[in-house]
N, C-alpha and C. Protein backbone atom coordinates (compact mmCIF):
# COMPACT_ATOMS: atom_id res chain seq x y z
N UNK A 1 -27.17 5.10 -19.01
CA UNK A 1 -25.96 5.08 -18.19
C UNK A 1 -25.57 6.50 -17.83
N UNK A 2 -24.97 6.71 -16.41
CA UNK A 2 -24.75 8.24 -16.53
C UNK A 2 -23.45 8.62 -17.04
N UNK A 3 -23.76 10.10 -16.98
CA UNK A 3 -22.21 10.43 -17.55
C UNK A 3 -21.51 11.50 -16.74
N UNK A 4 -21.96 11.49 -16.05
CA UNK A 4 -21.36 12.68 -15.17
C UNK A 4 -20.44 11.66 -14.33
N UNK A 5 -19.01 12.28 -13.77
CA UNK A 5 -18.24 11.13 -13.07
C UNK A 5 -18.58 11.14 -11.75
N UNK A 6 -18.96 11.79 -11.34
CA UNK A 6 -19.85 11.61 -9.56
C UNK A 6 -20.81 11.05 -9.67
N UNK A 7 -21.92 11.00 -10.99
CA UNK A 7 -22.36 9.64 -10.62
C UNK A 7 -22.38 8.32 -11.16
N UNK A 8 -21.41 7.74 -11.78
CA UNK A 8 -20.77 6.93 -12.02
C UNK A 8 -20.02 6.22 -10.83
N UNK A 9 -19.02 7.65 -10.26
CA UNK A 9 -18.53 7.08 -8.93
C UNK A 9 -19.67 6.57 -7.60
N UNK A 10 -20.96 7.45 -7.66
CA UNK A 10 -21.57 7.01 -6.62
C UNK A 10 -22.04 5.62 -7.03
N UNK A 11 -22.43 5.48 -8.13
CA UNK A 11 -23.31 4.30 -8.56
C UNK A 11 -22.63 2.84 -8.59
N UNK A 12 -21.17 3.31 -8.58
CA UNK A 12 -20.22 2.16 -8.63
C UNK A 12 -20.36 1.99 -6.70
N UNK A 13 -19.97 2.54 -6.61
CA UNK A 13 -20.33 2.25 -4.96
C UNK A 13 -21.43 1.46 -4.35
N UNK A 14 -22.52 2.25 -4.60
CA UNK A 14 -23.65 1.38 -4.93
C UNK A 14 -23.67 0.00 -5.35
N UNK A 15 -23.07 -0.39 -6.44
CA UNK A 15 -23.09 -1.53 -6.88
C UNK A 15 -21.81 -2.60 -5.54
N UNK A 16 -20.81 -1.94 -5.41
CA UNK A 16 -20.31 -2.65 -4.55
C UNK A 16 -20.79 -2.58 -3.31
N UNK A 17 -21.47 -2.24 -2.64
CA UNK A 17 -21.99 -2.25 -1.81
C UNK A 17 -22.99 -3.21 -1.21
N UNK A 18 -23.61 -4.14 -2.59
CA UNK A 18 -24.12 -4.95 -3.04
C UNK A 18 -23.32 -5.94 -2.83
N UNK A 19 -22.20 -6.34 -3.89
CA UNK A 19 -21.45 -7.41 -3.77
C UNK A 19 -20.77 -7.59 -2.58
N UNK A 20 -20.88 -6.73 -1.53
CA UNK A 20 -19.71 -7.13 -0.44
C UNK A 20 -20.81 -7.05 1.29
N UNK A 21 -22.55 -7.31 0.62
CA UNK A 21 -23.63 -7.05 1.63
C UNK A 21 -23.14 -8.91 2.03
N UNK A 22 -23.15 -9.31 3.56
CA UNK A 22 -23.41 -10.08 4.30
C UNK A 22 -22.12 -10.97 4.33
N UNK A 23 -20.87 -10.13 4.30
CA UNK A 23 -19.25 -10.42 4.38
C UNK A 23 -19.38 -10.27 5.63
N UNK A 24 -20.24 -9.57 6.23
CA UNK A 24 -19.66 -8.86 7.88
C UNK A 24 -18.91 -7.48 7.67
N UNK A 25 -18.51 -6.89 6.91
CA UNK A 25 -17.51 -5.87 6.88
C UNK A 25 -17.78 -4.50 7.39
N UNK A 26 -16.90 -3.84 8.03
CA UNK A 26 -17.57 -2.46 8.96
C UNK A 26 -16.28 -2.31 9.15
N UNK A 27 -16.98 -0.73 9.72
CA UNK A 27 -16.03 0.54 10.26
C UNK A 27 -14.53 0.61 8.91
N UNK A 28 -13.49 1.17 9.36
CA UNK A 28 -12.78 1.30 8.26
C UNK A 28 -11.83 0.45 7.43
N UNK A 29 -12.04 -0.69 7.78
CA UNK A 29 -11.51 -1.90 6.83
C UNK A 29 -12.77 -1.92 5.60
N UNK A 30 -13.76 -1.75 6.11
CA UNK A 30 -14.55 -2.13 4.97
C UNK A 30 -14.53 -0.77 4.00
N UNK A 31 -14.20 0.42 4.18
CA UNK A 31 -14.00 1.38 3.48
C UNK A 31 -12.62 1.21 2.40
N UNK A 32 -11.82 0.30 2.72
CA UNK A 32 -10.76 0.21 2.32
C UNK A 32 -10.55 -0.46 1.61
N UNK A 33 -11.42 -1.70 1.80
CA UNK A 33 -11.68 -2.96 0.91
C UNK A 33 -12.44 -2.11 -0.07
N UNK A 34 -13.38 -1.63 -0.04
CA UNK A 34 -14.84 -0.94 -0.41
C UNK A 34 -13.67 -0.01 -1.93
N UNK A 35 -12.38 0.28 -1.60
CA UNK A 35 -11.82 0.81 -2.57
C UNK A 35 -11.31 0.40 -2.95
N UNK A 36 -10.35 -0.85 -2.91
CA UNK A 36 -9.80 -1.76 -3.39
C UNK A 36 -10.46 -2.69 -4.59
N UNK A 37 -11.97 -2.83 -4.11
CA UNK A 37 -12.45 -3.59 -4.95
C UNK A 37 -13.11 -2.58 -6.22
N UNK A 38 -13.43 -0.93 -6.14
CA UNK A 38 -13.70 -0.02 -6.99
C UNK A 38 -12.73 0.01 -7.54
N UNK A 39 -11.17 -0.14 -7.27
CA UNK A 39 -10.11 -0.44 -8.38
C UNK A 39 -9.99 -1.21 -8.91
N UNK A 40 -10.40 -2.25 -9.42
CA UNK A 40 -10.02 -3.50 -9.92
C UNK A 40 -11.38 -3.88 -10.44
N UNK A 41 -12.43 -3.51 -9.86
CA UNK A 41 -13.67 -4.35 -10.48
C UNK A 41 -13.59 -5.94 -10.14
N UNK A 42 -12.79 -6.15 -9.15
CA UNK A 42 -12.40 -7.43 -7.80
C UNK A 42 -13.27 -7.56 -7.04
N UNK A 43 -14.07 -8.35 -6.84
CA UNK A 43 -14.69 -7.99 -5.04
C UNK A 43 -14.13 -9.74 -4.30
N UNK A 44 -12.70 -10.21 -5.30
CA UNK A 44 -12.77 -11.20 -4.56
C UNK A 44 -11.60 -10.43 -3.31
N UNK A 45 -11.16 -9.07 -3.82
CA UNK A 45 -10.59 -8.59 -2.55
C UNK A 45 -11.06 -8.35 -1.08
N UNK A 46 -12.41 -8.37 -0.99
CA UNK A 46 -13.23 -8.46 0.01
C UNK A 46 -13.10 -9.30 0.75
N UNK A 47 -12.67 -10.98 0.40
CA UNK A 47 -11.88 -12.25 0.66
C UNK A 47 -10.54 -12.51 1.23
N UNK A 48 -9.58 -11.83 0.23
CA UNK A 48 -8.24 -12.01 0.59
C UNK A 48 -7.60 -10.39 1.17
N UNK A 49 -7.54 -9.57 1.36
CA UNK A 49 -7.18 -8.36 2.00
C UNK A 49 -6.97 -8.94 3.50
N UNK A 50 -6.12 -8.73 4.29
CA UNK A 50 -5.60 -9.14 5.13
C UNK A 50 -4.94 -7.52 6.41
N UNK A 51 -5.31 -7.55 7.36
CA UNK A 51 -5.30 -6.58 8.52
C UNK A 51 -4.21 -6.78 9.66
N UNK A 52 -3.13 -6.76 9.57
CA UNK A 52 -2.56 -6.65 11.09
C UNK A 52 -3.74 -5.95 12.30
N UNK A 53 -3.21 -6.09 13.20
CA UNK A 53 -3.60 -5.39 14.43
C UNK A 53 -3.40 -4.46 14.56
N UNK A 54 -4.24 -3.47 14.43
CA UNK A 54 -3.63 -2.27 14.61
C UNK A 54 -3.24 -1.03 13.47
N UNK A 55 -2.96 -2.07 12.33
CA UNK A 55 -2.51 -1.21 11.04
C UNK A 55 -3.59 -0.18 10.53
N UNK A 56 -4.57 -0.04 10.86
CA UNK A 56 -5.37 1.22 10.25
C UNK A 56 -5.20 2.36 11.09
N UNK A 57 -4.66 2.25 12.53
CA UNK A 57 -4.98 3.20 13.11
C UNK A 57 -3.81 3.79 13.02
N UNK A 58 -2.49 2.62 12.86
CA UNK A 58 -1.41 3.43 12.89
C UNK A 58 -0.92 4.44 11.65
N UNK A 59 -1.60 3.74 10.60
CA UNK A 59 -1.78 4.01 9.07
C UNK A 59 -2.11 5.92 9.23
N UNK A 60 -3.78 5.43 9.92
CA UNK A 60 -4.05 7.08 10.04
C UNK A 60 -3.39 8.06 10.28
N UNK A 61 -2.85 7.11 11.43
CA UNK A 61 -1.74 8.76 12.95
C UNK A 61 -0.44 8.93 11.84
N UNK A 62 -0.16 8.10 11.04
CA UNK A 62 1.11 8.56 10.53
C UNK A 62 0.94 9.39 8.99
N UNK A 63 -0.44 9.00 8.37
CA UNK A 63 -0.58 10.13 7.64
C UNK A 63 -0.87 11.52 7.85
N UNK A 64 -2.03 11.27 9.40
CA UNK A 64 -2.38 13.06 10.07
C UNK A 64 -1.53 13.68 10.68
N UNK A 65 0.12 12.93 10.83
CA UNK A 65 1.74 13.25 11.43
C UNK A 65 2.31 13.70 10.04
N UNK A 66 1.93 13.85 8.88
CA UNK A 66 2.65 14.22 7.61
C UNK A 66 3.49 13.42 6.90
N UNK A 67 3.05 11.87 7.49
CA UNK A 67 4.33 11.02 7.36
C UNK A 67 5.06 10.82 5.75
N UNK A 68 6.10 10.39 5.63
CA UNK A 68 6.41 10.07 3.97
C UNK A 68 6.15 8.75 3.54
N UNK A 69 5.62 9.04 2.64
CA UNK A 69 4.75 7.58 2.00
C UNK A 69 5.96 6.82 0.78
N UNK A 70 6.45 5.96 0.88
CA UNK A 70 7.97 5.61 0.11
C UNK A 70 7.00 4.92 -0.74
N UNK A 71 7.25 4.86 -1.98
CA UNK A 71 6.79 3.91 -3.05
C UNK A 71 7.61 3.07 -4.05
N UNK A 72 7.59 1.44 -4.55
CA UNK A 72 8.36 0.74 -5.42
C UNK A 72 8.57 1.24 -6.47
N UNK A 73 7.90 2.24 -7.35
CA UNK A 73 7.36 2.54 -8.69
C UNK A 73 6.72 3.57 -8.42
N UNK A 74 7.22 4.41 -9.68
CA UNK A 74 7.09 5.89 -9.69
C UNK A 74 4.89 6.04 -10.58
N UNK A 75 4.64 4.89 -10.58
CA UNK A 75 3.75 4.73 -11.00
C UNK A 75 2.31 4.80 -9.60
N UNK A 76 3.02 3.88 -9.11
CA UNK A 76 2.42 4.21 -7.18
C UNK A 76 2.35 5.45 -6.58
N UNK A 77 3.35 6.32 -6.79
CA UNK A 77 3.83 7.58 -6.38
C UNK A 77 2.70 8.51 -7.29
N UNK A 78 2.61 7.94 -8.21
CA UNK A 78 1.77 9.38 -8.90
C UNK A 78 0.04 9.00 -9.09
N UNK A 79 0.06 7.54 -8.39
CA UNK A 79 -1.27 7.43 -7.97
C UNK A 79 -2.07 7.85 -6.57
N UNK A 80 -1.11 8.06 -6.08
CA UNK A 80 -1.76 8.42 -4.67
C UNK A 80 -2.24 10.01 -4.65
N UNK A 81 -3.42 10.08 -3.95
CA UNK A 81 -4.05 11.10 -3.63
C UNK A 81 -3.04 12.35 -3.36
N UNK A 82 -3.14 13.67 -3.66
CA UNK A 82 -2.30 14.98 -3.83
C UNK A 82 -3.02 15.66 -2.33
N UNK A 83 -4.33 15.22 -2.36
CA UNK A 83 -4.97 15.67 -1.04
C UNK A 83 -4.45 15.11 0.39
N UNK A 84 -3.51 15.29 0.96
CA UNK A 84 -2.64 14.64 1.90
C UNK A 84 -3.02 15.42 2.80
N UNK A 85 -3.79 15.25 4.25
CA UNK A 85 -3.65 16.00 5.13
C UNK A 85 -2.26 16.46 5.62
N UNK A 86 -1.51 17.54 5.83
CA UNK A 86 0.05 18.05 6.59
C UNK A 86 0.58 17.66 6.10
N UNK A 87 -0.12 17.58 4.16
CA UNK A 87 1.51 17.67 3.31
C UNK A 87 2.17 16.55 3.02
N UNK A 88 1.80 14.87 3.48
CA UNK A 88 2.54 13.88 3.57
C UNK A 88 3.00 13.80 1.90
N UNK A 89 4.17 13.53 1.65
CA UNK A 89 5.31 13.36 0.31
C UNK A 89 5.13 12.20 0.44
N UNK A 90 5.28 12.01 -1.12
CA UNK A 90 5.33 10.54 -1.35
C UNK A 90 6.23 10.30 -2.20
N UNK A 91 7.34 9.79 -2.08
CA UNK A 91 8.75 9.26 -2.90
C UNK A 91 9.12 8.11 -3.21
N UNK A 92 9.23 8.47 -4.35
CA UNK A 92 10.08 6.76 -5.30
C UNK A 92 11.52 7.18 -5.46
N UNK A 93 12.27 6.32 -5.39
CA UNK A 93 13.34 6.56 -5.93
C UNK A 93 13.94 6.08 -6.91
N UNK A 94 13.08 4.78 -7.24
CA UNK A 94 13.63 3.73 -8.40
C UNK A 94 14.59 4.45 -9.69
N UNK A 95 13.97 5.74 -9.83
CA UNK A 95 14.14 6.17 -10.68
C UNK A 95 15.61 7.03 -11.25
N UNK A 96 16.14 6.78 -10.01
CA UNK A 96 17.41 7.71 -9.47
C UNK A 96 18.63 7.47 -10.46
N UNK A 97 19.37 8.23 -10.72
CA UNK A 97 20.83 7.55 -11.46
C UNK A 97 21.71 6.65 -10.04
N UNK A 98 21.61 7.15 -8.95
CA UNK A 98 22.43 6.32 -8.05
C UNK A 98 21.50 5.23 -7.53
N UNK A 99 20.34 4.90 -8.06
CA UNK A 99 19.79 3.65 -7.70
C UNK A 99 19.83 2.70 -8.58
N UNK A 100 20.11 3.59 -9.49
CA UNK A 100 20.07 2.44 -11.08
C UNK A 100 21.45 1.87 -11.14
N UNK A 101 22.34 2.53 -10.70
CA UNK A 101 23.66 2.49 -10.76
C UNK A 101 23.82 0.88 -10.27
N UNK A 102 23.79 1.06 -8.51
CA UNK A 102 23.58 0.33 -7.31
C UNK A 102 22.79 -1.13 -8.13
N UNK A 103 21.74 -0.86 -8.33
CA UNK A 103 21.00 -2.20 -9.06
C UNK A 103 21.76 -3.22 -10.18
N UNK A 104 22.39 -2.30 -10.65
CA UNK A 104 23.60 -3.09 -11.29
C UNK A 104 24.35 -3.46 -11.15
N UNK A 105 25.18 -2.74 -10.48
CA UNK A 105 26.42 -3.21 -9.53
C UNK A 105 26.16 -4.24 -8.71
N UNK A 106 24.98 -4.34 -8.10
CA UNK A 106 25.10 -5.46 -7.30
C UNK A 106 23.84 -6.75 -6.97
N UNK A 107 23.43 -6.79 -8.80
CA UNK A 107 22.22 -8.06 -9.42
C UNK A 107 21.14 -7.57 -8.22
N UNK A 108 20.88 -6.62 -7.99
CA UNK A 108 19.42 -6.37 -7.60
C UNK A 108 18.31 -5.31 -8.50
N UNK A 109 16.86 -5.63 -8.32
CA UNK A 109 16.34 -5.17 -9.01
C UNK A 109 15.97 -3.51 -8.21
N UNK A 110 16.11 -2.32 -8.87
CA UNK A 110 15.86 -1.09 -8.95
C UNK A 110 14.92 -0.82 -7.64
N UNK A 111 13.93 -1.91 -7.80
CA UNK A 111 13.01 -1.49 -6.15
C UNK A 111 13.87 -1.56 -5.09
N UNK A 112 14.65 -3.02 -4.76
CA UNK A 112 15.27 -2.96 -4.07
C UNK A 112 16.27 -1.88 -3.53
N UNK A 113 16.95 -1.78 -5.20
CA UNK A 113 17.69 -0.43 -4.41
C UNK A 113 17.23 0.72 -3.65
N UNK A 114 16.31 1.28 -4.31
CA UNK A 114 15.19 2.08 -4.06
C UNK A 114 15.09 2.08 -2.60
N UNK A 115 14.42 0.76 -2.20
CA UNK A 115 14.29 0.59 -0.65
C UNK A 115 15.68 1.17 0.08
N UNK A 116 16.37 0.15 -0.19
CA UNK A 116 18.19 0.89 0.65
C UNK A 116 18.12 1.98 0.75
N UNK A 117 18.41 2.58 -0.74
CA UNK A 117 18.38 4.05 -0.30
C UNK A 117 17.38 4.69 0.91
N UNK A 118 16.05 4.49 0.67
CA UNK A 118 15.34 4.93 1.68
C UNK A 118 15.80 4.75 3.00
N UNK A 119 16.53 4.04 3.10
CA UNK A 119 16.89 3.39 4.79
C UNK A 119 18.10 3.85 4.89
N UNK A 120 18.85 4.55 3.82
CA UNK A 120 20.29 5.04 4.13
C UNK A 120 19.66 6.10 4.26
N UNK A 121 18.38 7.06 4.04
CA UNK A 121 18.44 8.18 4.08
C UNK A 121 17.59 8.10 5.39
N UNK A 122 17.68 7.57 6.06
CA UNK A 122 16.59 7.56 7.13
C UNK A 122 15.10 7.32 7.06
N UNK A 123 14.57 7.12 6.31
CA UNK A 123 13.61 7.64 5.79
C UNK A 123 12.22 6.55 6.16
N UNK A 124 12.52 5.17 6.07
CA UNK A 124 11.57 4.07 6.62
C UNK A 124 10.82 4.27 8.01
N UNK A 125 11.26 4.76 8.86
CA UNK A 125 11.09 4.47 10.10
C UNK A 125 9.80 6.18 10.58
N UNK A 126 8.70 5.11 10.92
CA UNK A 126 7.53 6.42 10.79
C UNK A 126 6.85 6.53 9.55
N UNK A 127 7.06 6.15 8.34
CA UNK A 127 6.91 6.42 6.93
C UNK A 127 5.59 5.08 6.75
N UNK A 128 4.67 5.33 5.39
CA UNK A 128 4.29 4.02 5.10
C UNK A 128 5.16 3.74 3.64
N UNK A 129 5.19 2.45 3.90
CA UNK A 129 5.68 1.79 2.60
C UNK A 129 5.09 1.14 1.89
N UNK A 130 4.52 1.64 0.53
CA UNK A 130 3.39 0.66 0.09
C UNK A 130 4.27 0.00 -1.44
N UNK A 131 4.02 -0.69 -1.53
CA UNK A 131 4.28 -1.89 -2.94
C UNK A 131 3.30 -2.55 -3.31
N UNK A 132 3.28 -1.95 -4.22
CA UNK A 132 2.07 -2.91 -5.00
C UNK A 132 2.74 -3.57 -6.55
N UNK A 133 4.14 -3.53 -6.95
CA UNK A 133 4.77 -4.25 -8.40
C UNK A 133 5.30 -4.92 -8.24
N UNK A 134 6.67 -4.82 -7.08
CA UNK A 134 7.94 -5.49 -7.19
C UNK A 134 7.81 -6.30 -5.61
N UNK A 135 7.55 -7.66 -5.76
CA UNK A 135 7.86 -8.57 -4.38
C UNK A 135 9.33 -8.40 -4.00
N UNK A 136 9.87 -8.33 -5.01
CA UNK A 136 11.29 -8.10 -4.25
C UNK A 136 11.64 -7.29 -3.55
N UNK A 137 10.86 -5.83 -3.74
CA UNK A 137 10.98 -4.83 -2.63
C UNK A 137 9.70 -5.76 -1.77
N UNK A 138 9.44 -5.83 -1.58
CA UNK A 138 8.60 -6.34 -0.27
C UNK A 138 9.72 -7.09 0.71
N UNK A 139 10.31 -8.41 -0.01
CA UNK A 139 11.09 -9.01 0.62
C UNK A 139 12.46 -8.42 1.73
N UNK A 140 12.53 -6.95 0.21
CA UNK A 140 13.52 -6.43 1.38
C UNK A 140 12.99 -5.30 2.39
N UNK A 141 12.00 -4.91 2.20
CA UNK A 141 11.38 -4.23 3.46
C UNK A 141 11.08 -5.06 4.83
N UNK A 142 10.91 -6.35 4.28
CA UNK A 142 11.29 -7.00 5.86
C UNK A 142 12.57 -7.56 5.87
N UNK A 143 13.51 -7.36 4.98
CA UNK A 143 14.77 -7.62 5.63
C UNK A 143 14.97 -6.30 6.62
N UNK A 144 14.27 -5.07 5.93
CA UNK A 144 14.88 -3.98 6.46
C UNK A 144 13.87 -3.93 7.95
N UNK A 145 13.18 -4.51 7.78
CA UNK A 145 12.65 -4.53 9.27
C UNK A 145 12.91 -5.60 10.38
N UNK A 146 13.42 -6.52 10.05
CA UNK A 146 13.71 -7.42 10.79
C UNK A 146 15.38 -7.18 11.68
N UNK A 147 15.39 -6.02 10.86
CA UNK A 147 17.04 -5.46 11.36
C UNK A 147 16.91 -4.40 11.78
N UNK A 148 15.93 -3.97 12.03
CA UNK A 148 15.24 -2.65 13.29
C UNK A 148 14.22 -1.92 12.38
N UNK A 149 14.23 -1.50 11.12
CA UNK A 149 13.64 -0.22 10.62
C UNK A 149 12.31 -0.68 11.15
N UNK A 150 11.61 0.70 11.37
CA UNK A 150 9.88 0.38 11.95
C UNK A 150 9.39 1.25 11.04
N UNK A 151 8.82 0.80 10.28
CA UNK A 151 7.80 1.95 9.40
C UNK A 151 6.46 1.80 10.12
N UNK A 152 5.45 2.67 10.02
CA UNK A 152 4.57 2.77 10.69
C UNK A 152 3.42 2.11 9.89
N UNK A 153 3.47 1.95 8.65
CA UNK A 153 2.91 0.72 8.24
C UNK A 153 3.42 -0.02 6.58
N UNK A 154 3.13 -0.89 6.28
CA UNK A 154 3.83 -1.78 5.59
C UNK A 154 2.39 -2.28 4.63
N UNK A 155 2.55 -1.60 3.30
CA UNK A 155 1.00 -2.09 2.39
C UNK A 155 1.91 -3.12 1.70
N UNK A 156 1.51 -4.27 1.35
CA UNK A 156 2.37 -5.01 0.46
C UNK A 156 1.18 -5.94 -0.05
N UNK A 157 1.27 -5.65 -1.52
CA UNK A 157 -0.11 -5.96 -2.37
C UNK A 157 1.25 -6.61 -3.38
N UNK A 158 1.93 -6.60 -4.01
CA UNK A 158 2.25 -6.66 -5.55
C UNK A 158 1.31 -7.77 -6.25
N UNK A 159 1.38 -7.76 -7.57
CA UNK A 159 1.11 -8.80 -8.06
C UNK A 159 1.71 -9.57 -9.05
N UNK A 160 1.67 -10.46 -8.87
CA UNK A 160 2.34 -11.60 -10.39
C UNK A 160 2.50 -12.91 -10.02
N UNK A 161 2.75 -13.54 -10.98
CA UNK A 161 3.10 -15.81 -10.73
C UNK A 161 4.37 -15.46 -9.72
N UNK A 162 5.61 -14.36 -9.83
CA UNK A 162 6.89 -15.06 -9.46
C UNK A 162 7.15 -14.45 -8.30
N UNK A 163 7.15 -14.87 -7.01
CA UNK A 163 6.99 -14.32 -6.01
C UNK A 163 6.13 -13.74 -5.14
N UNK A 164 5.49 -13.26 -5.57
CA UNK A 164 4.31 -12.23 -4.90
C UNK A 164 3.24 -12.81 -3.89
N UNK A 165 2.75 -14.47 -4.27
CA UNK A 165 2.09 -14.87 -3.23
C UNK A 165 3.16 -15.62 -2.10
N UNK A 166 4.27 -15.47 -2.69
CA UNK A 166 5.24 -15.89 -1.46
C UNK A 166 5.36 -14.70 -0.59
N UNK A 167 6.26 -13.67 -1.37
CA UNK A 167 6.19 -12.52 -0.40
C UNK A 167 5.05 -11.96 0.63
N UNK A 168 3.94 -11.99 0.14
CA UNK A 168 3.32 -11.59 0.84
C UNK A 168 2.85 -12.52 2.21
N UNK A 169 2.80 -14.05 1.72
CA UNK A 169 3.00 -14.50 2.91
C UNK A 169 3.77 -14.86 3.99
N UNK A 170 4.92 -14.02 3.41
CA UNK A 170 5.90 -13.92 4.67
C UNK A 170 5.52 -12.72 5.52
N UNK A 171 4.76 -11.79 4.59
CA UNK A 171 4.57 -10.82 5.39
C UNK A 171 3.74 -10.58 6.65
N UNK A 172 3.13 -12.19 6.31
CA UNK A 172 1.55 -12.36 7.65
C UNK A 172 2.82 -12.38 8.98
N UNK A 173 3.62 -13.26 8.39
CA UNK A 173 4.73 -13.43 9.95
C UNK A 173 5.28 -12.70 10.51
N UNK A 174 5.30 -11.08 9.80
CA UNK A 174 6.14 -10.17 10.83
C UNK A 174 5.59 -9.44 11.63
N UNK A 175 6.08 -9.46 12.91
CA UNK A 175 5.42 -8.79 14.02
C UNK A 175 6.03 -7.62 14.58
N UNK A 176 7.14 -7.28 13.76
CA UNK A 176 7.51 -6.01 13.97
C UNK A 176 7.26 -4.76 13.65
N UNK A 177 6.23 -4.61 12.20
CA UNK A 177 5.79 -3.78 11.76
C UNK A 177 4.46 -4.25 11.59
N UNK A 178 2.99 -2.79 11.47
CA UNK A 178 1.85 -3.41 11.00
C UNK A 178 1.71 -3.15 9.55
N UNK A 179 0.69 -4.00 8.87
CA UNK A 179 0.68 -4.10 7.65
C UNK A 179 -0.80 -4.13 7.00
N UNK A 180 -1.17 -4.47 5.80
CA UNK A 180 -1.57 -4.28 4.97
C UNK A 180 -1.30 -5.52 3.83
N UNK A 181 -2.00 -6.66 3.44
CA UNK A 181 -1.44 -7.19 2.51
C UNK A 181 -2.75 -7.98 1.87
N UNK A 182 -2.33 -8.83 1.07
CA UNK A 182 -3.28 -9.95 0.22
C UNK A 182 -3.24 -11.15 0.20
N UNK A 183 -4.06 -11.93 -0.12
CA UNK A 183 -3.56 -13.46 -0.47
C UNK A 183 -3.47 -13.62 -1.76
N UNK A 184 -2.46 -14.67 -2.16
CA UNK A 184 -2.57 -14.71 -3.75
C UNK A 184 -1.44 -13.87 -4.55
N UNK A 185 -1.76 -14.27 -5.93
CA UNK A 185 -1.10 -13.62 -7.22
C UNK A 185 -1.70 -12.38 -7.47
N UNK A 186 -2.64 -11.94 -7.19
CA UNK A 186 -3.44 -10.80 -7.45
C UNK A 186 -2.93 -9.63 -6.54
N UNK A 187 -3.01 -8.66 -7.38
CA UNK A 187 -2.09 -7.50 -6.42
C UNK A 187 -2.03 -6.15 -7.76
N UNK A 188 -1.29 -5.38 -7.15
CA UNK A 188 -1.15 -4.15 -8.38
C UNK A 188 -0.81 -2.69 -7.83
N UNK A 189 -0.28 -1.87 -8.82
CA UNK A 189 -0.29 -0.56 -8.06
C UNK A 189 -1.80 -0.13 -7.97
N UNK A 190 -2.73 -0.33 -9.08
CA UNK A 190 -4.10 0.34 -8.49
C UNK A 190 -4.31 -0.14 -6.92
N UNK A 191 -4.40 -1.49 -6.61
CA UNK A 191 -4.70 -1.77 -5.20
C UNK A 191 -3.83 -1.01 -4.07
N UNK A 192 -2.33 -1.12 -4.18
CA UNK A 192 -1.99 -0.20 -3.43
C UNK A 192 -2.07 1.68 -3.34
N UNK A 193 -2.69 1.84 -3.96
CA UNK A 193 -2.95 3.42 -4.30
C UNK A 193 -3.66 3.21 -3.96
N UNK A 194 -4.95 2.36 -3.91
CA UNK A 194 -6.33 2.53 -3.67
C UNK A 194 -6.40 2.32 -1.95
N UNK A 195 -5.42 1.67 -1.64
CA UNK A 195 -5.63 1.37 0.19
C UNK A 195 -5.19 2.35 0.55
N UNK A 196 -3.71 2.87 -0.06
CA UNK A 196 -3.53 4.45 0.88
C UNK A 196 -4.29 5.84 0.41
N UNK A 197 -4.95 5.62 -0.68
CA UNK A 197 -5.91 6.75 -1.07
C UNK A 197 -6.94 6.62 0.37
N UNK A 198 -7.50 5.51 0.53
CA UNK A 198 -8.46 4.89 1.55
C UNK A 198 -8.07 5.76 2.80
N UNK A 199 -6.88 5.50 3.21
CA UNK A 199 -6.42 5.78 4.76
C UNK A 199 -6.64 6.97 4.27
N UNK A 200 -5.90 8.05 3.58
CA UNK A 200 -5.84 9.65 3.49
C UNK A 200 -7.29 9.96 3.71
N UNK A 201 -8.34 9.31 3.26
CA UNK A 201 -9.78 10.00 3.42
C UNK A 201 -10.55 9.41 4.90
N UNK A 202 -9.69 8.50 5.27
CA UNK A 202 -9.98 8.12 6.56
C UNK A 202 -9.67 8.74 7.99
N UNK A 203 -8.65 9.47 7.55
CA UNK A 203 -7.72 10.64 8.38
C UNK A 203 -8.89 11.25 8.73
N UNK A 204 -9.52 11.85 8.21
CA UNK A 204 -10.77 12.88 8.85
C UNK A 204 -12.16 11.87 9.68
N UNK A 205 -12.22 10.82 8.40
CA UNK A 205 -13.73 10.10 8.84
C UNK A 205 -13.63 9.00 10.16
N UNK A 206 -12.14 8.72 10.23
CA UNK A 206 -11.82 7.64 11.22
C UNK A 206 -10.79 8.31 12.43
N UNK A 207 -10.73 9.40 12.97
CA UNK A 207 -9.59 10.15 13.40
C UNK A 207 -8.53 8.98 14.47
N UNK A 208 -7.73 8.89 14.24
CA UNK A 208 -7.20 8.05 15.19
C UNK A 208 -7.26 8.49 17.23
């Protein structure tokens, strides 16, 4: 077995490359899947990963624009790639004393607040928003879009039994923002780190 981590990483590739031969998959969805499923040791993500129209390209232009990448969990935030072409920030806020506050005050969970804040600070609109823990922030990122905010793209992976394959299939229905999502209970911050790790290295290989 090797031990060096480059080739481990190549060889894992290799191996998926294998499991995901005669899907049809190309150009940069399949790079994306192609990482999704190196996170998880999944390749039923190859299956359920799901594409708006449009969402990779807009994905790209708004990371090679420096865009801010908002995250549910400060755990998302510190998975994503540091290699950001123009600097793109990536912010959680869950973590805030005035979000924690807010979450209490008014029976919502911490993502949620999280989200608000982002939208009181301006901050959604142009930005990607990825979730990969809390469906409840999903849910309210399309409240917050269905009431104008436009983020430039919308990853919504979470996973778990309570919500999550609901949320996300509300998310096939919105046509106001493009997205990024899954079918199913299966979801996670690795998957969402791993799709916007995807786009950041796509910025160069896929230029919009």
């Amino acid at each position: 077995m090797p031990s060096d981590p480059r080739s481990i990483e190549s060889r894992s590739f290799e191996i998926i490359e294998t499991l995901l031969s005669g899907k049809g998959l190309n150009g940069p969805e399949k790079e994306v899947i192609k990482r999704a499923v190196h996170a998880t040791a999944d390749p039923d993500f190859a299956d359920t990963i799901i594409f708006s129209q449009g969402s990779l390209s807009s994905g790209i232009s708004a990371i090679a624009s420096s865009c801010k990448i908002i995250t549910d969990v400060n755990m998302l935030r510190a998975g994503i790639s540091k290699n950001r072409p123009g600097g793109a920030e990536a912010i959680c806020f869950v973590s805030d004393e005035d979000v924690r506050l807010s979450a209490g005050e008014n029976g919502i969970t911490r993502s949620v607040a999280g989200m608000r804040k982002a939208a009181r600070l301006g901050l959604i609109d142009g930005s990607i928003v990825a979730i990969g823990n809390a469906p409840t922030a999903l849910f309210e990122i399309m409240r917050l879009v269905r009431e104008g905010a436009r983020p430039a793209l919308v990853v919504g992976v979470p996973v778990g039994f309570v919500g999550a394959a609901e949320s996300k299939e509300a998310l096939e229905g919105i046509t106001e923002a493009p997205f990024i999502t899954n079918r199913g209970v299966k979801g996670g911050t690795p998957v969402a780190a791993a799709i916007v790790n995807a786009i950041i290295k796509l910025v160069t290989s896929f230029p919009s």
